[in-house]
N, C-alpha and C. Protein backbone atom coordinates (compact mmCIF):
# COMPACT_ATOMS: atom_id res chain seq x y z
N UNK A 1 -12.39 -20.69 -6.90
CA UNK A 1 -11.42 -20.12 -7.80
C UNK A 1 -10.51 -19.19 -6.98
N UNK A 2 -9.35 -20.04 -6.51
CA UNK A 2 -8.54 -18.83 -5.98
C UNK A 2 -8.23 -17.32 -6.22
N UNK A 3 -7.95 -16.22 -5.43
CA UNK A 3 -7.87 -15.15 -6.30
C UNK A 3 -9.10 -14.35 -6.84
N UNK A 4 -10.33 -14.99 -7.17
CA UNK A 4 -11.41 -13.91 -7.32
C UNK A 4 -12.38 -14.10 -6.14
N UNK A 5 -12.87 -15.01 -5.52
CA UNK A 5 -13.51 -15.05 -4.25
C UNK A 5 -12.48 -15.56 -2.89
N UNK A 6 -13.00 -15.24 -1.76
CA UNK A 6 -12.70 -15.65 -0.48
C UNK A 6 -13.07 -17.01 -0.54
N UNK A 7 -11.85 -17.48 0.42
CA UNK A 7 -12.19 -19.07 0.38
C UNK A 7 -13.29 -19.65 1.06
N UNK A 8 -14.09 -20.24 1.36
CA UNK A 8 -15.34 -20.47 2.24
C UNK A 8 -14.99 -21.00 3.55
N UNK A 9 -13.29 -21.71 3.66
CA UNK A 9 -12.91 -21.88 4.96
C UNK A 9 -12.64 -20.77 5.78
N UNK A 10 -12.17 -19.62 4.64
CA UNK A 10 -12.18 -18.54 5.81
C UNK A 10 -13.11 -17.89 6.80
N UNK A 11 -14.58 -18.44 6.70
CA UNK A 11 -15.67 -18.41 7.36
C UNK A 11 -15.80 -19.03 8.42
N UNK A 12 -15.22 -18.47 9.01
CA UNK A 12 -15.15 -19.69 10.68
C UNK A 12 -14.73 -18.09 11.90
N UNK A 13 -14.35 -18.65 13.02
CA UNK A 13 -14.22 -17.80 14.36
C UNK A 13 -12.86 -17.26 13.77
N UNK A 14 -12.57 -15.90 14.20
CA UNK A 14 -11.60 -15.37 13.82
C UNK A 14 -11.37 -15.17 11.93
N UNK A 15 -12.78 -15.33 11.34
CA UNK A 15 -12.41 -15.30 9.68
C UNK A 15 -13.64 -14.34 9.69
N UNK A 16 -13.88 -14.37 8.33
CA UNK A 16 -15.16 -13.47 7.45
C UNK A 16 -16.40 -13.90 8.13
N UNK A 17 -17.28 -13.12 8.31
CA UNK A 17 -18.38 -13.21 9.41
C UNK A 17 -19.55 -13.56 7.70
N UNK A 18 -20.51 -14.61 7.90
CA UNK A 18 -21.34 -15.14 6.82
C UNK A 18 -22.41 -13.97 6.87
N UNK A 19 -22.61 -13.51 5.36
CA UNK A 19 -23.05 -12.69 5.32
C UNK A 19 -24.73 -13.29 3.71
N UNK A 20 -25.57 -12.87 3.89
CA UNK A 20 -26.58 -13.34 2.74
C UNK A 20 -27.27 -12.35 2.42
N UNK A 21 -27.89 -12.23 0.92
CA UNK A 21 -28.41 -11.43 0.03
C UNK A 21 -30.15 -11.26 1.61
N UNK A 22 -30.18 -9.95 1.72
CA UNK A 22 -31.73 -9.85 2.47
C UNK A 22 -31.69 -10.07 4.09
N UNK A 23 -30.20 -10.25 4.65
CA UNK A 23 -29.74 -10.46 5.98
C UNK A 23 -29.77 -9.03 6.62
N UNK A 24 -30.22 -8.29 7.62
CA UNK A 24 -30.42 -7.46 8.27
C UNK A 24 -29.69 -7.04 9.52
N UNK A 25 -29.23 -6.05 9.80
CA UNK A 25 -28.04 -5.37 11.28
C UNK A 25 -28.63 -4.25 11.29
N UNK A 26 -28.28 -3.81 12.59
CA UNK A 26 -28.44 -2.69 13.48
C UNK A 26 -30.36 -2.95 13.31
N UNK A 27 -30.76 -4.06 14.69
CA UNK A 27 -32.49 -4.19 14.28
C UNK A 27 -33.02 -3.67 13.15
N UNK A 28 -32.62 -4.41 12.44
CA UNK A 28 -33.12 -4.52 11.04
C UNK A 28 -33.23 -2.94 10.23
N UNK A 29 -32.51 -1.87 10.43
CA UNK A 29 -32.32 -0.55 9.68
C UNK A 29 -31.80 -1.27 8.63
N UNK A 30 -30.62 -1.51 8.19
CA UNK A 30 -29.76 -1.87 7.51
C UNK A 30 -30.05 -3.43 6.99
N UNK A 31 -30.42 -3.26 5.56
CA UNK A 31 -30.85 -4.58 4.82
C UNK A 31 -29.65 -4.85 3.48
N UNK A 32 -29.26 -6.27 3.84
CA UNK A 32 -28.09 -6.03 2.80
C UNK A 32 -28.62 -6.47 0.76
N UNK A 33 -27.89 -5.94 -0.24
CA UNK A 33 -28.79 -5.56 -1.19
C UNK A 33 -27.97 -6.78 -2.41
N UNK A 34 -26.62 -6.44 -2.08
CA UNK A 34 -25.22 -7.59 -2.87
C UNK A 34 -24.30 -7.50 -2.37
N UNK A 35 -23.69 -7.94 -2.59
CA UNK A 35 -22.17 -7.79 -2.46
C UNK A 35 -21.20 -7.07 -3.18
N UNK A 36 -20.67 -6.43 -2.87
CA UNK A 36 -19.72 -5.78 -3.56
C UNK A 36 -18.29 -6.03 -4.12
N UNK A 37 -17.74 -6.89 -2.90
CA UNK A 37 -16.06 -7.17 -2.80
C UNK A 37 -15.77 -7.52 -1.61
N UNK A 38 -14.32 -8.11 -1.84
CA UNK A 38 -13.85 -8.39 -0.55
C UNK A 38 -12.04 -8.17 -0.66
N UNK A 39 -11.71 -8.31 0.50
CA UNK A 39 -9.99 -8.13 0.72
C UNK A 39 -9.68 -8.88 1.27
N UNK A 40 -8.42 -9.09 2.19
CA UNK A 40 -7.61 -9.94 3.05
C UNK A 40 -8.45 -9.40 3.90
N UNK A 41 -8.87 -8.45 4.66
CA UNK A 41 -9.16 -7.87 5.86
C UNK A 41 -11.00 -7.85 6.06
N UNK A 42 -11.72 -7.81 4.95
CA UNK A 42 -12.99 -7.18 5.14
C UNK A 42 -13.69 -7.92 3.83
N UNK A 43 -15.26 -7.58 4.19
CA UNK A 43 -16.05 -8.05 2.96
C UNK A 43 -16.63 -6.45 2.99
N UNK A 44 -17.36 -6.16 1.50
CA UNK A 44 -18.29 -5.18 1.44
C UNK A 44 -19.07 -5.42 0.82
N UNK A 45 -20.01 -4.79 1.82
CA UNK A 45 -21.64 -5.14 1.12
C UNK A 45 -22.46 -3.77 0.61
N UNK A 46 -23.29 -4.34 -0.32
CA UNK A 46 -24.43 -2.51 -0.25
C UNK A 46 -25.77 -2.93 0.45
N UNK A 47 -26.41 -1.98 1.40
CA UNK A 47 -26.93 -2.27 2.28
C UNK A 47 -28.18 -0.90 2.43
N UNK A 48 -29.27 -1.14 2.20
CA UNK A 48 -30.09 -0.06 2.10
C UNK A 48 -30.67 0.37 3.85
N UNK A 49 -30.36 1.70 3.32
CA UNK A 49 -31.28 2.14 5.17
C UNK A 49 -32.72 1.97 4.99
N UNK A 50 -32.83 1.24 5.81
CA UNK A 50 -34.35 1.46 5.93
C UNK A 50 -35.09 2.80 6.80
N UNK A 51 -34.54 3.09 7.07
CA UNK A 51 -35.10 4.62 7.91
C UNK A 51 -35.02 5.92 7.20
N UNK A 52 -33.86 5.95 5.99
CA UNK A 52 -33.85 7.00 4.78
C UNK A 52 -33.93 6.78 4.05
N UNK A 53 -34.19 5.76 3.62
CA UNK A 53 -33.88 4.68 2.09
C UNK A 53 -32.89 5.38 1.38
N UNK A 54 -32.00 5.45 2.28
CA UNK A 54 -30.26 5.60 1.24
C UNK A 54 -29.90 3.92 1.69
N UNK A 55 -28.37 4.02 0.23
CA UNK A 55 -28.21 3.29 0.42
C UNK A 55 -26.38 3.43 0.76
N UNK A 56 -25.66 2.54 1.74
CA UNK A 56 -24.51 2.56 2.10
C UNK A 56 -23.72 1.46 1.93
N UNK A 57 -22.17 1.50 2.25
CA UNK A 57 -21.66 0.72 2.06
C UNK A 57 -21.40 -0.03 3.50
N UNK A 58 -21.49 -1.33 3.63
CA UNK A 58 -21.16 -1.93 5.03
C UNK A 58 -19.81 -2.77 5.07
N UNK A 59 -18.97 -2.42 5.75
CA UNK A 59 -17.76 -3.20 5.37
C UNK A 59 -17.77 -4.10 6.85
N UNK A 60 -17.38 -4.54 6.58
CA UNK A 60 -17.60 -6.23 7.86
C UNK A 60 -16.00 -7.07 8.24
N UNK A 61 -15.32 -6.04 8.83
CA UNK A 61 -13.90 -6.43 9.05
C UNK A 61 -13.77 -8.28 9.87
N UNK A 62 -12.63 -8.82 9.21
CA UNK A 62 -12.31 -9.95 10.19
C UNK A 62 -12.41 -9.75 11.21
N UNK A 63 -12.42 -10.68 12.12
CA UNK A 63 -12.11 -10.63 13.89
C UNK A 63 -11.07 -9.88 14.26
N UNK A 64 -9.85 -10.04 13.60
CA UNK A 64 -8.70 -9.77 14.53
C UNK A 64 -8.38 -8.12 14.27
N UNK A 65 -8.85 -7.46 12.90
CA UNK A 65 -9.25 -6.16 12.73
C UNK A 65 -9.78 -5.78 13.22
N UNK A 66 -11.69 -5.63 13.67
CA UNK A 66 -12.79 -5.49 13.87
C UNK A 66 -12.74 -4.01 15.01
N UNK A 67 -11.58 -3.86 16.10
CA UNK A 67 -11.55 -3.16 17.10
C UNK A 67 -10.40 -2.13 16.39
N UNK A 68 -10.02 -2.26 15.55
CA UNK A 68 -8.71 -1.03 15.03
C UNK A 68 -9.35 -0.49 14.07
N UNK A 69 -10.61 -0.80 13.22
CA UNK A 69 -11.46 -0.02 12.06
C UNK A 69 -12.53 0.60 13.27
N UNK A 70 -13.09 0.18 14.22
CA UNK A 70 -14.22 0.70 14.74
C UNK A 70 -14.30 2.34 15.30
């Protein structure tokens, strides 16, 4: 459905990095919980710490962003 999700082609080199409900970053601190949203530029996820059990937001910029948000 154009307009409310990202297209699934945009999932490739230089697009939205594949992201799944229970997928884990930074050795496994960070466990992702849903999804939240997405933009032209980024996806966001909610993502529980495992080392404080807070929970944060992980935003996961495209490729060609990735070095101007960091």
């Amino acid at each position: 459905m154009k307009g409310y999700e990202e297209d699934l082609e945009d999932y490739c080199q230089g697009g939205y990095h594949p992201v799944h409900i229970g997928d884990t970053f930074s050795d496994g601190r960070y466990t992702i919980v849903r999804k939240l949203g997405w933009g032209h530029f980024s996806t966001v996820w909610l993502a529980k710490d495992a080392k404080y059990t807070f929970f944060f937001l992980l935003f996961l910029f495209l490729t060609p962003f990735a070095s101007f948000y960091s």
